[in-house]
Protein backbone atom coordinates (compact mmCIF):
# COMPACT_ATOMS: atom_id res chain seq x y z
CA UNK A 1 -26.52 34.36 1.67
CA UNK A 2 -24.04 31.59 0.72
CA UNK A 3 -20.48 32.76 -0.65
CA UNK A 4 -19.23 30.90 -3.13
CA UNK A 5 -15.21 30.81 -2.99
CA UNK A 6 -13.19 29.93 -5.61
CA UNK A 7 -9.42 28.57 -5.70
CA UNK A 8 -7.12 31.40 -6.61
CA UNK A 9 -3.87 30.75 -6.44
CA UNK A 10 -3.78 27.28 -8.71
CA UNK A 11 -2.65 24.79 -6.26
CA UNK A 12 -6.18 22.47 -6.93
CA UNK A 13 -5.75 22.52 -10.70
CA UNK A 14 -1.87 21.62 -9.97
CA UNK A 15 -2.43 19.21 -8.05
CA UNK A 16 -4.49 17.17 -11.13
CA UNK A 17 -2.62 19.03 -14.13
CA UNK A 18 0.40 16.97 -12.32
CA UNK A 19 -1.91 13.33 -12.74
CA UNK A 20 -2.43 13.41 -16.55
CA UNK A 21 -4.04 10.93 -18.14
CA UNK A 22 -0.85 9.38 -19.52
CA UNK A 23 -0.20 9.06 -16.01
CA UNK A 24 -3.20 7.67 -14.88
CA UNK A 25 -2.84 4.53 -17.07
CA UNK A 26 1.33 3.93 -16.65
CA UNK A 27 0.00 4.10 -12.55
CA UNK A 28 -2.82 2.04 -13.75
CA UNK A 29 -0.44 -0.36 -16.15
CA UNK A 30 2.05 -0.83 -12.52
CA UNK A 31 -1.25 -1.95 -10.79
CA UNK A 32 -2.43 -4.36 -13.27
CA UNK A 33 1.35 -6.00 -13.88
CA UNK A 34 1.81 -6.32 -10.18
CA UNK A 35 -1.58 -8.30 -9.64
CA UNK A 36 -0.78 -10.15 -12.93
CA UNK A 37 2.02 -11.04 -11.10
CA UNK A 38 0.42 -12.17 -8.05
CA UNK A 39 -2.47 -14.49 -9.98
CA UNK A 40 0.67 -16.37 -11.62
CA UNK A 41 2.21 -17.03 -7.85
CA UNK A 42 -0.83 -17.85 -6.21
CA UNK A 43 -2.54 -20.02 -9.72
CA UNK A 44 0.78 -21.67 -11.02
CA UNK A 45 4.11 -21.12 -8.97
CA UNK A 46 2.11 -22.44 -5.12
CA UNK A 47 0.47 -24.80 -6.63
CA UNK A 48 3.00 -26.51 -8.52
CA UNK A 49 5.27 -26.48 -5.53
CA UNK A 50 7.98 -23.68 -7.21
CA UNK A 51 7.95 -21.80 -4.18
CA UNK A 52 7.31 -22.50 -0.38
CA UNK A 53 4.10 -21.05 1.17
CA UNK A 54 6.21 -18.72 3.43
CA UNK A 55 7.92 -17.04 0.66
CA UNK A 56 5.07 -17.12 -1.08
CA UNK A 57 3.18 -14.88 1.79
CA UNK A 58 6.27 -12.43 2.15
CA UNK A 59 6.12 -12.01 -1.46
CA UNK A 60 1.93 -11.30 -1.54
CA UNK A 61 2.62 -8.46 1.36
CA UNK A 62 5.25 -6.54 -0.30
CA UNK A 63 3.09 -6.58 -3.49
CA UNK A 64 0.37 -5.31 -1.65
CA UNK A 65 1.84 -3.09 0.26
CA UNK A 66 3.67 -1.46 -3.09
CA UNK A 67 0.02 -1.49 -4.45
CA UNK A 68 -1.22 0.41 -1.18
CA UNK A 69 1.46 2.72 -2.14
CA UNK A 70 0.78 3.17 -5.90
CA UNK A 71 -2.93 3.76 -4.58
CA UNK A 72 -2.36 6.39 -1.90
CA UNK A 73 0.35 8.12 -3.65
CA UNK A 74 -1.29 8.84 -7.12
CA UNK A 75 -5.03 8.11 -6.71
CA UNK A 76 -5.27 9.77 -3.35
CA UNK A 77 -2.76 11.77 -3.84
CA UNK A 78 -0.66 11.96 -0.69
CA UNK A 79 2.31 12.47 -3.72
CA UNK A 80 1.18 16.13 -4.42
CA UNK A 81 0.76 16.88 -0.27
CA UNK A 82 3.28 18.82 1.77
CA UNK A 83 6.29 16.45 2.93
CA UNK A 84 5.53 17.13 6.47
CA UNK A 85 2.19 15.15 6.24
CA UNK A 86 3.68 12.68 4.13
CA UNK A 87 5.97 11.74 6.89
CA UNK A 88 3.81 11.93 9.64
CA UNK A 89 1.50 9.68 7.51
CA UNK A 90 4.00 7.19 6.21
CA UNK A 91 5.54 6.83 9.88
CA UNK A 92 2.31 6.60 11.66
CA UNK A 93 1.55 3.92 8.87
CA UNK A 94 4.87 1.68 10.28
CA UNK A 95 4.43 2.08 13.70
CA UNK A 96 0.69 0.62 13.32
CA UNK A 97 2.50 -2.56 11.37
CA UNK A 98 5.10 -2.77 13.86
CA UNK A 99 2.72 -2.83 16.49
CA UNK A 100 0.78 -5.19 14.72
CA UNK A 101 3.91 -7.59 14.06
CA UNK A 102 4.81 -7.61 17.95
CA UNK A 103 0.85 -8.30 18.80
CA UNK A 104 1.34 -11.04 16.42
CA UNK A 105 4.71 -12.37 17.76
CA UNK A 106 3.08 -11.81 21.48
CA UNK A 107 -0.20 -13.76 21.24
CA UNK A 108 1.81 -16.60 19.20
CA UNK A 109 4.17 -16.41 21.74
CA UNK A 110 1.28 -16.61 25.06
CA UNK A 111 -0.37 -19.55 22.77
CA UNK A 112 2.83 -21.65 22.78
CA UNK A 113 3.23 -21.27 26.72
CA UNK A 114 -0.20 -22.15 27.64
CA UNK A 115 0.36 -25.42 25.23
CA UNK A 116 3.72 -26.27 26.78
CA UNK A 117 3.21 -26.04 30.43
């Protein structure tokens, strides 16, 4: 027969006790002010010529990436998990961007010699 098993020692109903619903909607609030924030740069400031393109993009990934954050940490929550995982999670996370980045810099940097010569 199947065994049912039940949480004992309280760390499930911790884990959510900690995410109340006030909680929920301040996380929820963050979220919706930071893409407030990113329809006014991308429907007024671009447009009108307020701010280059490049900043522009720098400013879009750090807002996304603090949204990413906002996600993974509360809705997910990687907040209530062991440190240990959080920092093998968070570092693995940066070496994938770096990695990224240099892939990036590379192939730009291949595409510009085969032009050139």
């Amino acid at each position: 027969m199947a065994e049912h098993h039940t949480h004992t020692d309280g760390h499930a109903h911790e884990e959510h006790a900690a995410l109340s619903k006030g909680k929920i909607w301040q996380v929820f609030g963050i979220l919706l002010v930071i893409t407030v924030i990113e329809f006014i740069i991308a429907l007024w400031v671009l447009p009108n010529g307020y701010m280059s393109q490049g900043i522009g993009n720098i400013i879009y990934i750090v807002l996304t990436l603090l949204k990413a954050f906002y996600i993974v940490a509360y809705f997910m929550h990687l907040k209530y998990e062991k440190l240990g995982l959080q920092l093998s999670l968070t570092v693995s996370f940066i070496f994938i961007i770096y990695f990224i980045v240099l892939m990036l810099i590379e192939g730009d940097f291949l595409n510009l010699h085969m032009i050139n010569h």
